[in-house]
C-alpha atoms as a PDB file:
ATOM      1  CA  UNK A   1     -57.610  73.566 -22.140  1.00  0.00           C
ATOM      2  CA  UNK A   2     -59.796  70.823 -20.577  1.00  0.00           C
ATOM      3  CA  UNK A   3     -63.109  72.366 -21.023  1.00  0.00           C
ATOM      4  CA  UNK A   4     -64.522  75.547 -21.816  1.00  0.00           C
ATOM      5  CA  UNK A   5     -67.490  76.887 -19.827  1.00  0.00           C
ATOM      6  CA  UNK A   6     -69.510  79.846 -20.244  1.00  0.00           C
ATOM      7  CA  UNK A   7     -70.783  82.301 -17.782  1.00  0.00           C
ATOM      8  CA  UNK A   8     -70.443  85.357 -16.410  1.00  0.00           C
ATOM      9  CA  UNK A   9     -67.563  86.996 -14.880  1.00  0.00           C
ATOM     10  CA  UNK A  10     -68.850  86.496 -10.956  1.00  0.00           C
ATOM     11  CA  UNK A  11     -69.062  83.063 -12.101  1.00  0.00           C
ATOM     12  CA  UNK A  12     -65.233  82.932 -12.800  1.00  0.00           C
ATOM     13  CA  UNK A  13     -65.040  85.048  -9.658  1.00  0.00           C
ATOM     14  CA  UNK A  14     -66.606  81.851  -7.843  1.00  0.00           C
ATOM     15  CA  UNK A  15     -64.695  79.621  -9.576  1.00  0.00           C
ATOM     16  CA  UNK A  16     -61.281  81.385  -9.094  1.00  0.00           C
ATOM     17  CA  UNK A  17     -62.147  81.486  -5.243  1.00  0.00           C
ATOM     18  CA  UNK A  18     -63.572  77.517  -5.235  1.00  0.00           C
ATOM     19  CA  UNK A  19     -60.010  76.853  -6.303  1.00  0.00           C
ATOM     20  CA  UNK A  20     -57.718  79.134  -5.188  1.00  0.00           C
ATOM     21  CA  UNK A  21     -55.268  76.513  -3.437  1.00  0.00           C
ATOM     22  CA  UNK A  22     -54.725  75.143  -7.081  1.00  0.00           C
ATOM     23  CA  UNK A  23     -53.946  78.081  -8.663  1.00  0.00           C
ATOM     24  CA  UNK A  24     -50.814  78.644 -10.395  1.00  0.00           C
ATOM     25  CA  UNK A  25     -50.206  81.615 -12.377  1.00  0.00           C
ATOM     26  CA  UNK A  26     -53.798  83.882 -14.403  1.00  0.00           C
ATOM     27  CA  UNK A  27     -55.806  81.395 -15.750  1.00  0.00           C
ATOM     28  CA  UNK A  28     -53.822  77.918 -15.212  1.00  0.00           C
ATOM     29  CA  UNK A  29     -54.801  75.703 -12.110  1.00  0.00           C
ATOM     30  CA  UNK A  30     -52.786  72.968 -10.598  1.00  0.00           C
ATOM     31  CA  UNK A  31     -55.339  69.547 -11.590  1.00  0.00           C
ATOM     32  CA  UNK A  32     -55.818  68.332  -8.206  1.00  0.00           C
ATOM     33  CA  UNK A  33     -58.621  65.715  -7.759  1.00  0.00           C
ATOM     34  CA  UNK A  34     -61.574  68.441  -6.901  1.00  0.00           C
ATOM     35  CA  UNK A  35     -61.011  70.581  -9.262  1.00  0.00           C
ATOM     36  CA  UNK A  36     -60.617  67.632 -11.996  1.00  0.00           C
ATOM     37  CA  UNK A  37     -64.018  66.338 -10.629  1.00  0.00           C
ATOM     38  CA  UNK A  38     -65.420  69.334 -11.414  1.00  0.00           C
ATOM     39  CA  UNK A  39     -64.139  69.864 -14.916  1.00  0.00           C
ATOM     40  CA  UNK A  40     -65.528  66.094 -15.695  1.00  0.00           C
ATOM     41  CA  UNK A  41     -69.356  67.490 -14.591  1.00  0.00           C
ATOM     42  CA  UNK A  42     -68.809  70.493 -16.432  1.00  0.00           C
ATOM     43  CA  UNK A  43     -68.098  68.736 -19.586  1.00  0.00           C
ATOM     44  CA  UNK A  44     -70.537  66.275 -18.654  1.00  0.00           C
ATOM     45  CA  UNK A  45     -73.189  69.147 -19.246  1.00  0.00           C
ATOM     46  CA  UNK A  46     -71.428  70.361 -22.923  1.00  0.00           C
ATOM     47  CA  UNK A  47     -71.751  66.511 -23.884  1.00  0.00           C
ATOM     48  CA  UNK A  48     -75.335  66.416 -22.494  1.00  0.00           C
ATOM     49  CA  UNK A  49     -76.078  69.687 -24.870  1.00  0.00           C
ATOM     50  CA  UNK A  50     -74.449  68.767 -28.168  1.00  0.00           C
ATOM     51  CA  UNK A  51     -76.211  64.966 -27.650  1.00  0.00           C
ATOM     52  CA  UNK A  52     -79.747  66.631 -27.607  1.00  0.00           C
ATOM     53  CA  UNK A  53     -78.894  69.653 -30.203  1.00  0.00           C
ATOM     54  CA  UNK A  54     -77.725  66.907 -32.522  1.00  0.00           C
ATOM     55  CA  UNK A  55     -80.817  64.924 -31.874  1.00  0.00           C
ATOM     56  CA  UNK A  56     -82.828  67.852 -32.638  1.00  0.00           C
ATOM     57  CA  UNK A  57     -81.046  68.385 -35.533  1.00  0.00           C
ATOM     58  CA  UNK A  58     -82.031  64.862 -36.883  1.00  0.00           C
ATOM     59  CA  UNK A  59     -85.655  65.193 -35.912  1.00  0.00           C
ATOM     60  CA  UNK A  60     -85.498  68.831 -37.720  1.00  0.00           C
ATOM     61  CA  UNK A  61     -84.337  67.288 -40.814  1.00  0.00           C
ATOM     62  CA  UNK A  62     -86.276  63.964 -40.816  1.00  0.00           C
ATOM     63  CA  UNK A  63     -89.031  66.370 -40.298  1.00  0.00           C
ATOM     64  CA  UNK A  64     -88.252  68.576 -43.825  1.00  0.00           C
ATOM     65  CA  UNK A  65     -87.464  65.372 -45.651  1.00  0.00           C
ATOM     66  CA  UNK A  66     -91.251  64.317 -44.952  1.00  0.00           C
ATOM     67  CA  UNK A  67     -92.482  67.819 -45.961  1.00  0.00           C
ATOM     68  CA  UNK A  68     -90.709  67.679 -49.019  1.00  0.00           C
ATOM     69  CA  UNK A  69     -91.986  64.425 -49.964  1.00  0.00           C
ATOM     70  CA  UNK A  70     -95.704  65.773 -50.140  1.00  0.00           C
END
């Protein structure tokens, strides 16, 4: 598995259409160049999320530290 996205299941619908001339077999795609394109901006956006929900995280607990100090 190169990424895992979530979404609904017309969204798979759309997907399984977008790249239905690198389909194989259920699930499993052929990586041609589009579809490899679009797996890179679709984990693009999972990197993007965990960056700021581990920057949160470190603002949240900075945050607690300072309350617990007073």
């Amino acid at each position: 598995m190169l990424v895992y996205v979530k979404g609904s299941q017309e969204y798979e619908r759309e997907i399984h259409r977008k790249f239905q001339s690198s389909k194989t077999t259920g699930e499993w795609f052929k990586p041609d160049k589009r579809l490899l394109v679009h797996i890179e901006k679709e984990r693009s956006k999972f990197f993007e999320i965990v960056q700021k929900l581990s920057t949160d995280y470190e603002n949240l607990k900075s945050r607690i530290e300072n309350l617990e100090k007073k």
